[in-house]
C-alpha atoms as a PDB file:
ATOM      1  CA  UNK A   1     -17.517   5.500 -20.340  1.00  0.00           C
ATOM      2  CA  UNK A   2     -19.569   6.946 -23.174  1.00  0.00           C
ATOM      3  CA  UNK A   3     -20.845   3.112 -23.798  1.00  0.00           C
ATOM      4  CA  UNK A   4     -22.497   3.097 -20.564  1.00  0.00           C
ATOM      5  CA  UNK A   5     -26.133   3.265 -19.706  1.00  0.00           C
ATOM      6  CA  UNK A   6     -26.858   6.483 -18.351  1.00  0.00           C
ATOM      7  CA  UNK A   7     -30.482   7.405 -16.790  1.00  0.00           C
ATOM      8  CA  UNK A   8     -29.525  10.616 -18.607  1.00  0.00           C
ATOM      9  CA  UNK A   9     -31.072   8.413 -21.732  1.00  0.00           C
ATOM     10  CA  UNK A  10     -33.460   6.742 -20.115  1.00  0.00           C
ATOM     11  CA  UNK A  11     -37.146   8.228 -19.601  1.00  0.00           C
ATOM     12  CA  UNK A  12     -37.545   8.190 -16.060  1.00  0.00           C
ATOM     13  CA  UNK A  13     -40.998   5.918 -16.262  1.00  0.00           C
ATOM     14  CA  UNK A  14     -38.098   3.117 -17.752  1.00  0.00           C
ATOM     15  CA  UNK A  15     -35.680   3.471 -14.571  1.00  0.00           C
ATOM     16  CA  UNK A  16     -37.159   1.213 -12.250  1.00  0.00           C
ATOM     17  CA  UNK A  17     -37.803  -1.050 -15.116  1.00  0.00           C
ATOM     18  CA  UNK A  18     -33.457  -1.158 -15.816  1.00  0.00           C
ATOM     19  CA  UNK A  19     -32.642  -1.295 -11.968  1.00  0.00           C
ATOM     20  CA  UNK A  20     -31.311   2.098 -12.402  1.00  0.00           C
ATOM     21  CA  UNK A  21     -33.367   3.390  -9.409  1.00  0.00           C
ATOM     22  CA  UNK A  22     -34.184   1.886  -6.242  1.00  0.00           C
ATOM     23  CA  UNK A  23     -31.759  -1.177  -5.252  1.00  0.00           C
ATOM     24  CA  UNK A  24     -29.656  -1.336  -8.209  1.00  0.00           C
ATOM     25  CA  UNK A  25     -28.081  -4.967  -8.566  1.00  0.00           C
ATOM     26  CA  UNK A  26     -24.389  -5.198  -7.921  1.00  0.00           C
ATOM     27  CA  UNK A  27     -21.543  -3.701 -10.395  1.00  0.00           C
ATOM     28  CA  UNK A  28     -18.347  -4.868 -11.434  1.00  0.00           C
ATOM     29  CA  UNK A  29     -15.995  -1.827 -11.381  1.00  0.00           C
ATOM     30  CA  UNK A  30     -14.668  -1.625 -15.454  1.00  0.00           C
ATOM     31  CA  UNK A  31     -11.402  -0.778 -14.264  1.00  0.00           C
ATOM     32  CA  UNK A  32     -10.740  -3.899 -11.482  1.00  0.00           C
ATOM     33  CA  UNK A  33     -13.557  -6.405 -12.269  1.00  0.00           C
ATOM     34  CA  UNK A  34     -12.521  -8.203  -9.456  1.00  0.00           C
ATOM     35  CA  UNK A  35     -13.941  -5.543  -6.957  1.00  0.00           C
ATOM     36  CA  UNK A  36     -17.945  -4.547  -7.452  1.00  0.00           C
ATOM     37  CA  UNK A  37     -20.169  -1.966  -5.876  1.00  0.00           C
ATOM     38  CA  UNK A  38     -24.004  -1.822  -5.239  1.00  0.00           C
ATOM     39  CA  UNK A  39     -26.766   0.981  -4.904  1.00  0.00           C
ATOM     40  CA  UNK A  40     -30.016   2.289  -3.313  1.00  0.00           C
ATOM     41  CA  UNK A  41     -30.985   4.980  -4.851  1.00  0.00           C
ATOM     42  CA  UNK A  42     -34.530   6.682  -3.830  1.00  0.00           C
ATOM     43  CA  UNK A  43     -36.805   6.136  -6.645  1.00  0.00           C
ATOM     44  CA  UNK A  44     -39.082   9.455  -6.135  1.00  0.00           C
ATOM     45  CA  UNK A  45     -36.050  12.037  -5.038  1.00  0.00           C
ATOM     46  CA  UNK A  46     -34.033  10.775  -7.885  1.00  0.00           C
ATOM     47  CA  UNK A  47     -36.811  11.421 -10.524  1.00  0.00           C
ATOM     48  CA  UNK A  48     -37.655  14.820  -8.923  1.00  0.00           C
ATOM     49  CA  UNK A  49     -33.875  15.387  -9.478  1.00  0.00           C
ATOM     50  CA  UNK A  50     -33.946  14.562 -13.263  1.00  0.00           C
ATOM     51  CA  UNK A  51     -37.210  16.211 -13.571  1.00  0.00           C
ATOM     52  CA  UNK A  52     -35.930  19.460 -12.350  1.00  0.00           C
ATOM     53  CA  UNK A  53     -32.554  19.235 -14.351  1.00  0.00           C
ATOM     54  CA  UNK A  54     -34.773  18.435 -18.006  1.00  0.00           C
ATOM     55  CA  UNK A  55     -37.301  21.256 -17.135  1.00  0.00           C
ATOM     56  CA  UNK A  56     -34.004  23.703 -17.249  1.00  0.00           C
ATOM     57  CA  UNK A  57     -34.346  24.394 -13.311  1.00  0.00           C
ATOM     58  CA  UNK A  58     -31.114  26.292 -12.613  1.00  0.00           C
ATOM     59  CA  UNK A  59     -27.945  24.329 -11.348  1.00  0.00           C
ATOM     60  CA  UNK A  60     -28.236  26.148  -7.591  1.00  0.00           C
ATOM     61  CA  UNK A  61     -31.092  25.505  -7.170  1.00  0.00           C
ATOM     62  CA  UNK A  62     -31.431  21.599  -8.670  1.00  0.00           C
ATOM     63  CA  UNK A  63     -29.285  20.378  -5.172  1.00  0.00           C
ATOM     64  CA  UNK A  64     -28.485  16.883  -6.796  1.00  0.00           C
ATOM     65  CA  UNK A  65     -28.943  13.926  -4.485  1.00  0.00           C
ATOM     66  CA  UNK A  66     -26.290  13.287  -1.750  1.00  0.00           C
ATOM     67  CA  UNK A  67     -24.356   9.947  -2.009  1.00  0.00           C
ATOM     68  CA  UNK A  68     -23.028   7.926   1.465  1.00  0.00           C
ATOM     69  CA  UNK A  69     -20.487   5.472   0.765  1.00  0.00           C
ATOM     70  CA  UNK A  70     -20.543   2.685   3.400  1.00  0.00           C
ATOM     71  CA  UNK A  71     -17.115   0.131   3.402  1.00  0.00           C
ATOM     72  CA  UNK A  72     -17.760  -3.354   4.658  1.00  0.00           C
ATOM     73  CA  UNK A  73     -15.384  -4.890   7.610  1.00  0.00           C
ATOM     74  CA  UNK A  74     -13.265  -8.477   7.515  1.00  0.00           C
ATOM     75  CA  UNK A  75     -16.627 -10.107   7.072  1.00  0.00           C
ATOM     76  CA  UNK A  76     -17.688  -8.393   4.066  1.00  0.00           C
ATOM     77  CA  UNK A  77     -21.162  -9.232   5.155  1.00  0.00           C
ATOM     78  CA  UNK A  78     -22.037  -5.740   5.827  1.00  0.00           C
ATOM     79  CA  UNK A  79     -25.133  -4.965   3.164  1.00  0.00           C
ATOM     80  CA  UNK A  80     -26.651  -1.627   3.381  1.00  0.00           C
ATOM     81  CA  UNK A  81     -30.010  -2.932   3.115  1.00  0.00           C
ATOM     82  CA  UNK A  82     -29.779  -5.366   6.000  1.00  0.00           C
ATOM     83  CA  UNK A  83     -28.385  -2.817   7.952  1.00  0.00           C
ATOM     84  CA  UNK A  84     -31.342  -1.105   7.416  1.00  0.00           C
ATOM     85  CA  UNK A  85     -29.746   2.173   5.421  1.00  0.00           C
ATOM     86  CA  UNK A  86     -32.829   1.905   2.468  1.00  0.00           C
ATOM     87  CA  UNK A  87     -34.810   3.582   5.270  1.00  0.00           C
ATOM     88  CA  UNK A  88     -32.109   5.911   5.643  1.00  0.00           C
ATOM     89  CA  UNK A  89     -31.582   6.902   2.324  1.00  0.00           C
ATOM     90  CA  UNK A  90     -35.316   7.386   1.773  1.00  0.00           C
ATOM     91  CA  UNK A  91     -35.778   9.920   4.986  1.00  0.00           C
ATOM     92  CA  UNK A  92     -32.264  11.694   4.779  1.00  0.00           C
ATOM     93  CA  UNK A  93     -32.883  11.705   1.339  1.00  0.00           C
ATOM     94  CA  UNK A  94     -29.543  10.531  -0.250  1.00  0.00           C
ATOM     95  CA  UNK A  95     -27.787   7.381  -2.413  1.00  0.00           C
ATOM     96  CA  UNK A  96     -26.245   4.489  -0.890  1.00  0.00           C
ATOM     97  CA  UNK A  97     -22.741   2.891  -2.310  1.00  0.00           C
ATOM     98  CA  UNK A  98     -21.490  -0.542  -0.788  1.00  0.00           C
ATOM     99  CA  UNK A  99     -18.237  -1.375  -2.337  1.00  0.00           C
ATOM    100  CA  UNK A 100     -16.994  -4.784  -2.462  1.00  0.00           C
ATOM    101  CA  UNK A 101     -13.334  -5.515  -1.889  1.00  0.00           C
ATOM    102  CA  UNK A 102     -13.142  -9.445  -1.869  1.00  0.00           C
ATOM    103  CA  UNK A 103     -10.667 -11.520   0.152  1.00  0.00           C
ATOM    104  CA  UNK A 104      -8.160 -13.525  -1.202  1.00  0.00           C
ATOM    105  CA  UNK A 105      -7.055 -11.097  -3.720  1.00  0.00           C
ATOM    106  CA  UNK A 106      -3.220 -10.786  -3.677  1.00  0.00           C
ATOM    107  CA  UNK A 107      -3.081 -14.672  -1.290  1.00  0.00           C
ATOM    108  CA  UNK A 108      -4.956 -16.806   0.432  1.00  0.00           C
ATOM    109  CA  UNK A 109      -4.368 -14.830   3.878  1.00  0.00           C
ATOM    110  CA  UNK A 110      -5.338 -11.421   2.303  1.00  0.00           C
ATOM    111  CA  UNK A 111      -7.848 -10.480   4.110  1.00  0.00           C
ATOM    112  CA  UNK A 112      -6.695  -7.051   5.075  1.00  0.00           C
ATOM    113  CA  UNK A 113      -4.917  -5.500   2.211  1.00  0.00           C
ATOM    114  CA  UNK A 114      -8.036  -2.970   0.846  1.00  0.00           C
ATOM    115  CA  UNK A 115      -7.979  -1.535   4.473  1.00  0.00           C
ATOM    116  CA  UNK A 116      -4.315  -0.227   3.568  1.00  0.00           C
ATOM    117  CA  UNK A 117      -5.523   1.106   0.197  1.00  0.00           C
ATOM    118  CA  UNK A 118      -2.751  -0.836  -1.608  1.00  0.00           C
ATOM    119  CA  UNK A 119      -1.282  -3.947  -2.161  1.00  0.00           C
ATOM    120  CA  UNK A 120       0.868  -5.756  -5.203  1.00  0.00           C
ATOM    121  CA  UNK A 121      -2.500  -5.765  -7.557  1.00  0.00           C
ATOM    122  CA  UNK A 122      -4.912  -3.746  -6.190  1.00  0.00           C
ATOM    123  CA  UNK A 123      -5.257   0.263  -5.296  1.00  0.00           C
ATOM    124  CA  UNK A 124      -8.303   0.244  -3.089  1.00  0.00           C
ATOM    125  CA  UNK A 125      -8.091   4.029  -2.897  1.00  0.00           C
ATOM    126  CA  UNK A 126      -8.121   4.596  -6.961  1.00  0.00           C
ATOM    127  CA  UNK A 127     -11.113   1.928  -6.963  1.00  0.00           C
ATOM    128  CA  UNK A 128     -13.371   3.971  -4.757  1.00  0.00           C
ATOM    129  CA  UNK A 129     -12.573   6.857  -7.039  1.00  0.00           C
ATOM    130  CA  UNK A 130     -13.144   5.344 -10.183  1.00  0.00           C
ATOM    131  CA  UNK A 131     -16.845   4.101  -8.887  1.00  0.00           C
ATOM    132  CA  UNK A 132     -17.238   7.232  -7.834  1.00  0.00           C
ATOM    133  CA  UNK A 133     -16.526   8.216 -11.850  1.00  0.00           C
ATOM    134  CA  UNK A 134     -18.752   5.586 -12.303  1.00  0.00           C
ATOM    135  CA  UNK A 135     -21.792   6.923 -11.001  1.00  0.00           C
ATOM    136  CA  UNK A 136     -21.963  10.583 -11.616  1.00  0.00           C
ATOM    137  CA  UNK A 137     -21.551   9.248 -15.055  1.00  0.00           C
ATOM    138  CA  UNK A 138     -24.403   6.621 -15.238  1.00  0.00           C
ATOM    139  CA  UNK A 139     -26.284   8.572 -12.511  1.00  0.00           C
ATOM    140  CA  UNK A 140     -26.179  12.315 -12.852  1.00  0.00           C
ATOM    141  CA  UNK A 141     -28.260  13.306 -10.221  1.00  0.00           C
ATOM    142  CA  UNK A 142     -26.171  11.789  -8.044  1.00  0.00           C
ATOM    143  CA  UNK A 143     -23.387  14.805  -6.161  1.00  0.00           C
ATOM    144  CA  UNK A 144     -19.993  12.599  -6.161  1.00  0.00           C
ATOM    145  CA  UNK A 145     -17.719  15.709  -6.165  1.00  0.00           C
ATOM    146  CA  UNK A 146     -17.668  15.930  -2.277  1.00  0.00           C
ATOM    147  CA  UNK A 147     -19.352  12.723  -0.099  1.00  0.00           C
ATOM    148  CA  UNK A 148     -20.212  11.108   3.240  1.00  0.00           C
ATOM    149  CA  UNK A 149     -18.238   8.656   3.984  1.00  0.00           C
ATOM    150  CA  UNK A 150     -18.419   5.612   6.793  1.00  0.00           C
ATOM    151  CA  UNK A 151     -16.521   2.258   8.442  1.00  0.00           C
ATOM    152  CA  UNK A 152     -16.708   0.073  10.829  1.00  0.00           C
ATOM    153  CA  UNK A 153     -13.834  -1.747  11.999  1.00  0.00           C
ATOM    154  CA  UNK A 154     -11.919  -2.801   8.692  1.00  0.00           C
ATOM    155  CA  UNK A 155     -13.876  -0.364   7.108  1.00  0.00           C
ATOM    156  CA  UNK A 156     -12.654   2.458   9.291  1.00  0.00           C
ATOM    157  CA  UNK A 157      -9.165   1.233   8.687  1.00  0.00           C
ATOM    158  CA  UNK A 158     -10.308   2.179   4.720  1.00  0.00           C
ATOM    159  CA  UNK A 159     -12.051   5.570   6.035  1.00  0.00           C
ATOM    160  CA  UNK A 160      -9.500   6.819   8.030  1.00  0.00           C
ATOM    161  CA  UNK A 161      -6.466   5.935   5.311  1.00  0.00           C
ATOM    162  CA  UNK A 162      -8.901   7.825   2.399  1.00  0.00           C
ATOM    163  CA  UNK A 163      -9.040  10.544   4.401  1.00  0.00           C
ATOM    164  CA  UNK A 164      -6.040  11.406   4.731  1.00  0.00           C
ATOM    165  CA  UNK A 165      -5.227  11.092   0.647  1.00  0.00           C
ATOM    166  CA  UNK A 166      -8.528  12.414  -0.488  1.00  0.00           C
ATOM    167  CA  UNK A 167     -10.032  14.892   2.259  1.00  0.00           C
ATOM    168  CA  UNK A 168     -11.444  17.406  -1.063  1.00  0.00           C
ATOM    169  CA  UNK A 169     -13.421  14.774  -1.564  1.00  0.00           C
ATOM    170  CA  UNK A 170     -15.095  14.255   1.784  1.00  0.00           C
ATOM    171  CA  UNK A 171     -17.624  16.201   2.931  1.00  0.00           C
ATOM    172  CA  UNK A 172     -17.753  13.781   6.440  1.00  0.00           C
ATOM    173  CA  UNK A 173     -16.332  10.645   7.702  1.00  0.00           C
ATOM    174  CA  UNK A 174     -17.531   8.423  10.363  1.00  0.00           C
ATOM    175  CA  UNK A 175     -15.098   5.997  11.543  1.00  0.00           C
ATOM    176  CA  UNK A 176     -16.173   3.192  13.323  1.00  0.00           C
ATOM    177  CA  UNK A 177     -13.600   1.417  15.698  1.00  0.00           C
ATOM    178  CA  UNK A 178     -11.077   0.541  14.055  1.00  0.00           C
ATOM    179  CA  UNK A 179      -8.381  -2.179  14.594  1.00  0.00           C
ATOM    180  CA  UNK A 180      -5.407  -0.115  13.843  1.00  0.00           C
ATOM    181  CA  UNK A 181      -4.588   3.127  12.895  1.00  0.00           C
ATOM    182  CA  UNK A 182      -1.868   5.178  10.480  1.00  0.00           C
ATOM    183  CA  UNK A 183      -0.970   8.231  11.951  1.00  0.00           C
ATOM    184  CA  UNK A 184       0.449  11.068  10.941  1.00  0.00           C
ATOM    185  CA  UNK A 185       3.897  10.888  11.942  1.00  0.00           C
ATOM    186  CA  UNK A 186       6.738  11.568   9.267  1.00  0.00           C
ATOM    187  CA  UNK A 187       9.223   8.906  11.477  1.00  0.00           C
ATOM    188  CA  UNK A 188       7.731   5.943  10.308  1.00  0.00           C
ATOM    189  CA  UNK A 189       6.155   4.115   7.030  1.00  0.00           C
ATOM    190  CA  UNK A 190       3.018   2.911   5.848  1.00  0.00           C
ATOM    191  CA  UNK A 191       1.017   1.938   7.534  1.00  0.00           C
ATOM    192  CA  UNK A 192       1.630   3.002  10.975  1.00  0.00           C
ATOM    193  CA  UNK A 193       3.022   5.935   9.887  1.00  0.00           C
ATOM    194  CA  UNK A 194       3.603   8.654   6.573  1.00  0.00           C
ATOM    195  CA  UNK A 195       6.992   8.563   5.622  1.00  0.00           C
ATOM    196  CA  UNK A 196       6.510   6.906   2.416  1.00  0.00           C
ATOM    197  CA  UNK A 197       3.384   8.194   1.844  1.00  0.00           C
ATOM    198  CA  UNK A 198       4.506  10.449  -1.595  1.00  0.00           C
ATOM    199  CA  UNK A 199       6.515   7.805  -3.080  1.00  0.00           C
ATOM    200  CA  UNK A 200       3.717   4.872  -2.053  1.00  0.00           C
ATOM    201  CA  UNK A 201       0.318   6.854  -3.561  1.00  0.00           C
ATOM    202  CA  UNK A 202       1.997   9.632  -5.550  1.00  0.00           C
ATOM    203  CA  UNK A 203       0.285  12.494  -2.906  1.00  0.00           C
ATOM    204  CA  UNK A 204       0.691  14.518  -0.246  1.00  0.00           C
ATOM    205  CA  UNK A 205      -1.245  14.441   3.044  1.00  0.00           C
ATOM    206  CA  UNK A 206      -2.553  18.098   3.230  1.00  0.00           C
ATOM    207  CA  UNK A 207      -3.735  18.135   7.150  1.00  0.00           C
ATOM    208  CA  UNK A 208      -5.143  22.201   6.310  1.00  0.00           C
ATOM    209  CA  UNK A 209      -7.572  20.116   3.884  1.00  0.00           C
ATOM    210  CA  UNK A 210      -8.013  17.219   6.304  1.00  0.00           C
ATOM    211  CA  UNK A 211      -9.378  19.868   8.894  1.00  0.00           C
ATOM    212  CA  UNK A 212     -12.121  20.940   6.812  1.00  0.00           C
ATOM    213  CA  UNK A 213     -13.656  17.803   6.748  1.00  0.00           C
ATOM    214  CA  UNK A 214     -16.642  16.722   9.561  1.00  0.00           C
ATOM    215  CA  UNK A 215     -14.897  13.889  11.453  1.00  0.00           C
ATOM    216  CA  UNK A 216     -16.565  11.940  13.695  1.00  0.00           C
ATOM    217  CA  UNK A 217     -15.225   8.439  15.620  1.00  0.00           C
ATOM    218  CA  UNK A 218     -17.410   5.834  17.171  1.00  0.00           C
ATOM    219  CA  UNK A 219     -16.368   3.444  19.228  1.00  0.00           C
ATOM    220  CA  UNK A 220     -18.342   1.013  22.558  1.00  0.00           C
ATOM    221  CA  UNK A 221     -17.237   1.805  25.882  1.00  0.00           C
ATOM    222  CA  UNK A 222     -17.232  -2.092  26.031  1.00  0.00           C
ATOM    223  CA  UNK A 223     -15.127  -2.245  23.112  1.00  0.00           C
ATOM    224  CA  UNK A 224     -11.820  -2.871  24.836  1.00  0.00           C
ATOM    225  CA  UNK A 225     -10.979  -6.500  24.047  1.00  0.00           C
ATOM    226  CA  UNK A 226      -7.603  -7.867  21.663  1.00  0.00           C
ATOM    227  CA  UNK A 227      -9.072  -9.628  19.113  1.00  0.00           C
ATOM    228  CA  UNK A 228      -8.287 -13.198  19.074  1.00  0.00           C
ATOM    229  CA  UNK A 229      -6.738 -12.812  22.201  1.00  0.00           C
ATOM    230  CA  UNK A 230      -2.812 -12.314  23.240  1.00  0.00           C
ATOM    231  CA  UNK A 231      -1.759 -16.042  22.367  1.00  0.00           C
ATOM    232  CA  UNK A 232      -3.300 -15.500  18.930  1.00  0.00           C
ATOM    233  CA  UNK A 233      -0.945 -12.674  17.944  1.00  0.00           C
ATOM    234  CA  UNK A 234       1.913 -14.309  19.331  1.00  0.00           C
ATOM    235  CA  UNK A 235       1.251 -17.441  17.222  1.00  0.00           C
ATOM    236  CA  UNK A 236       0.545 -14.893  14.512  1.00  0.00           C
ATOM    237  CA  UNK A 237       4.001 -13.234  14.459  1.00  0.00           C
ATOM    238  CA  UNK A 238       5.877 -16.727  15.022  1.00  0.00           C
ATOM    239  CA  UNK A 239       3.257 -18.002  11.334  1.00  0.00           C
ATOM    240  CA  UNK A 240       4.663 -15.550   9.846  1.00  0.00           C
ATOM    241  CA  UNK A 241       8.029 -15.546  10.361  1.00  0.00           C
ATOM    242  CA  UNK A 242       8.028 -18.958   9.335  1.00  0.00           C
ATOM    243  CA  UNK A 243       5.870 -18.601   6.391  1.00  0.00           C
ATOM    244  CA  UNK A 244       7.146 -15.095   5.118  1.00  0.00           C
ATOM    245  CA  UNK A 245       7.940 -16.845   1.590  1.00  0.00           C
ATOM    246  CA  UNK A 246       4.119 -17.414   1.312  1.00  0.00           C
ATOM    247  CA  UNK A 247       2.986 -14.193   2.410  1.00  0.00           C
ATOM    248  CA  UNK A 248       5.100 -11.817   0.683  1.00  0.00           C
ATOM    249  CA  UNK A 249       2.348 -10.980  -1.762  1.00  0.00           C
ATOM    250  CA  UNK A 250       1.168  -9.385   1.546  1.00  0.00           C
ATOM    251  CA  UNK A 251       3.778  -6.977   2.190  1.00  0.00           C
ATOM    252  CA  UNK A 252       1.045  -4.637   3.872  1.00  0.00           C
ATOM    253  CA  UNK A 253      -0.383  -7.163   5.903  1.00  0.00           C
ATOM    254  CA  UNK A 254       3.257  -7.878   7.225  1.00  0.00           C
ATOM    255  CA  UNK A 255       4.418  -4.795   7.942  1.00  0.00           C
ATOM    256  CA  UNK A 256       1.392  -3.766   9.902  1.00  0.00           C
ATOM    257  CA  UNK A 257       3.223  -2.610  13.346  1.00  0.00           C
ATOM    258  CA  UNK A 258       1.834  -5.394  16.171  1.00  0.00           C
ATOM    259  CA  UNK A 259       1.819  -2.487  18.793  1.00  0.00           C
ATOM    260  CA  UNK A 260      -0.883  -0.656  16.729  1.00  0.00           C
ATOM    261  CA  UNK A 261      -2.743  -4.233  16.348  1.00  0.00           C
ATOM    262  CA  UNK A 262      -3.512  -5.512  19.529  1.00  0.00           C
ATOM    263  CA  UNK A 263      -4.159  -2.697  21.166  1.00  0.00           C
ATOM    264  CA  UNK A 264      -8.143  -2.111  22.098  1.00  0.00           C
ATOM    265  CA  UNK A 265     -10.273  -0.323  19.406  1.00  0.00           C
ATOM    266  CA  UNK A 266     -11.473   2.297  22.256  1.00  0.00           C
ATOM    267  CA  UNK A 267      -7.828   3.456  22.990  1.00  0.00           C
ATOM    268  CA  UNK A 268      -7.074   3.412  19.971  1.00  0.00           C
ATOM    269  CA  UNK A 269      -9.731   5.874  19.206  1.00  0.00           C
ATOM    270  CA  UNK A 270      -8.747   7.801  22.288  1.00  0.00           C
ATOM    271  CA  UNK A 271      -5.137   7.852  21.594  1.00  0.00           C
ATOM    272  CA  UNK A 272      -5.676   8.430  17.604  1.00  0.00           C
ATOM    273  CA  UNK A 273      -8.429  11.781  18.670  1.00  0.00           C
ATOM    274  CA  UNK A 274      -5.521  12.905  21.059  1.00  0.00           C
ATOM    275  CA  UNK A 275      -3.089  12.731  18.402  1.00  0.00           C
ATOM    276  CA  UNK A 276      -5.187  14.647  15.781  1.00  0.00           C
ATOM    277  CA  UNK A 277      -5.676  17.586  18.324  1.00  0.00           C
ATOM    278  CA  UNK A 278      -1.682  18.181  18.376  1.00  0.00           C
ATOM    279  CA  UNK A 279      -1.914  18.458  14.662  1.00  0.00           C
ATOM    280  CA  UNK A 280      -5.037  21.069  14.871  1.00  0.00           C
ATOM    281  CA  UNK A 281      -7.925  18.641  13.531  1.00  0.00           C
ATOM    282  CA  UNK A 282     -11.243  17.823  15.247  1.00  0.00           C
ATOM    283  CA  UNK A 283     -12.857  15.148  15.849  1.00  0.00           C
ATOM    284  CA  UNK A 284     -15.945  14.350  17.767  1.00  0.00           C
ATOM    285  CA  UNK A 285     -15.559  11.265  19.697  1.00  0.00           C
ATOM    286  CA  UNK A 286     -18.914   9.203  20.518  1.00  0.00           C
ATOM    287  CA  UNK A 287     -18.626   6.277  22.953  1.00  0.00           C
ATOM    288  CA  UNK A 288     -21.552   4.120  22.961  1.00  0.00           C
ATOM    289  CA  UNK A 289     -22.770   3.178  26.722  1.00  0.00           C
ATOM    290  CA  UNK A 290     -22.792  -0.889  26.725  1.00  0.00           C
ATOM    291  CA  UNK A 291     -21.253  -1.926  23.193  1.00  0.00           C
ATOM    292  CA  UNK A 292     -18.755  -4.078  22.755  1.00  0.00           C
ATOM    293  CA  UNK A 293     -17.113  -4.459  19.259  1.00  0.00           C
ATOM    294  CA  UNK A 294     -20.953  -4.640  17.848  1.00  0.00           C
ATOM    295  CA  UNK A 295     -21.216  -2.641  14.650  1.00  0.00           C
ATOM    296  CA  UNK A 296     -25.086  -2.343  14.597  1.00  0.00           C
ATOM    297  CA  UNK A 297     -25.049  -0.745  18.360  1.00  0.00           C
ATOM    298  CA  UNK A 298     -22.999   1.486  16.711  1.00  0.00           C
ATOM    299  CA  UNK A 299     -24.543   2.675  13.886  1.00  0.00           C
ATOM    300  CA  UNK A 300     -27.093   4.878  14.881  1.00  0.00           C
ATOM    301  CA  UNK A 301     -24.761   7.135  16.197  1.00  0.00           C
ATOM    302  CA  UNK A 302     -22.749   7.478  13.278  1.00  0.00           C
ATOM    303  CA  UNK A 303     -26.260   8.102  11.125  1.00  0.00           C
ATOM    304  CA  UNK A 304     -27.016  11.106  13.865  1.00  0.00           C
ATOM    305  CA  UNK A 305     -23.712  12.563  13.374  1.00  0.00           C
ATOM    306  CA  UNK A 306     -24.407  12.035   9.473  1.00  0.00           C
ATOM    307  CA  UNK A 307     -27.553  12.483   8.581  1.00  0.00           C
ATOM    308  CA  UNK A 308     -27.847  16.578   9.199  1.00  0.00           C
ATOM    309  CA  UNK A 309     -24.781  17.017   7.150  1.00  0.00           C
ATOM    310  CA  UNK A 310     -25.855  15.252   4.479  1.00  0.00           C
ATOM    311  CA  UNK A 311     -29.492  17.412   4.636  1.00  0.00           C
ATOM    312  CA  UNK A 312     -27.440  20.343   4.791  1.00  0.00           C
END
């Protein structure tokens, strides 16, 4: 990375002037171009930050700036700034990421596969880590060693999965009702279950390390509807029984379990906290009075569960 621009070169009256500060324009990741990431970064707390680490201000007491990562659902319309997180950033104080997983990736029905963290081309898992390399490279005032880390319905699919592979890096995870869940049972494969988990992502799921980590799930009382509707996912199993030769890029996507699928996102929540508290880990469990599956109505909550941990 040492070809990079860093703000660590950059006088700080030059980083607005670069886009290093403030919304910083979208990146393609140098490992997997074909996945990108963007920024908010507060201008003033991240100059105070550099100013303090150039003026020799001692490492404990220079706290570098927090970083949220926020991961988009199906849509992939999800932009921090139009969900109103610049505000966010600015008050908490911290640094936004938005990562970009596009559809269409491994076929022209992939629209799911970055939720399971792997498919034929792409790790999603080992792309969030290597933007995370990314950044406290180019942006050292930015803390990447432990972060916050939120989803909303595909994107709590994503949240959920890292977890579980990567809870030393999370300092908190909000996860956002999702549409299906792995859990942690050793009987069956990825990814309803963790059988294969070892031979799949070369790791173990260390649930001692898992419990350490702030967990919170968010989910609208209303939220209780099958997406698409029963006759959809029975259509949906018979296209792809017939089409299996032109989905097999997919495997994932195929093997997802149809039980785990069609079930409503606030049972699943429900059932996946339940499940958790067998195994020893917590998890707060917000319902939001009159929300459906409406990831805005949502939101706040997740940012109050959030935002003191992050100011911590």
């Amino acid at each position: 990375m040492k070809n990079l621009l860093s703000t660590a070169n950059i006088p700080p009256e030059f980083l607005k002037s670069v886009y290093m500060i403030g919304k910083v324009p979208r990146k393609a990741l140098i490992s997997e171009p074909r996945v990108s990431y963007s920024l908010y970064i507060p201008p003033d707390h991240y100059k105070n930050i550099l100013h303090a680490q150039a003026n020799g201000t001692p490492q404990a007491a220079c706290r570098k700036l927090p970083l949220l990562v926020f991961i988009h659902g199906t849509l992939r319309d999800d932009s921090y700034a139009e969900r109103g997180l610049m505000p966010f950033a600015e008050s908490t104080p911290c640094a936004i990421m938005a990562p970009l997983f596009p559809a269409g990736l491994d076929s022209s029905a992939d629209l799911d596969s970055y939720k399971l963290l792997r498919s034929p081309t792409l790790r999603s898992d080992l792309a969030l880590v290597d933007m995370l390399n990314e950044v406290a490279y180019r942006w050292p005032g930015i803390d990447t060693t432990k972060f916050f880390l939120m989803g909303y319905s595909g994107g709590a699919q994503f949240a959920h999965r890292f977890l579980y592979l990567y809870p030393e890096r999370l300092a908190a995870v909000s996860i956002g009702a999702p549409g299906s869940v792995t859990i942690l049972d050793h009987s069956t494969s990825w990814p309803t279950g963790i059988a294969d988990v070892k031979e799949l992502f070369g790791k173990r799921i260390d649930i001692n390390l898992i419990k350490q980590v702030k967990i919170q799930l968010v989910v609208g009382d209303a939220d209780v509807e099958v997406h698409g509707g029963m006759e959809f996912w029975i259509w949906l199993q018979k296209f792809k029984a017939a089409k299996s030769a032109d989905l097999s890029s997919n495997v994932e996507w195929n093997k997802t379990s149809n039980k785990e699928i069609v079930q409503n996102r606030l049972g699943i929540l429900k059932r996946l906290q339940a499940l958790w508290q067998e195994d020893g880990i917590d998890a707060q469990l917000d319902i939001v009075d009159g929300a459906r599956h409406e990831s805005l109505k949502c939101q706040s909550r997740s940012l109050k569960f959030l935002q003191p941990l992050i100011q911590e």
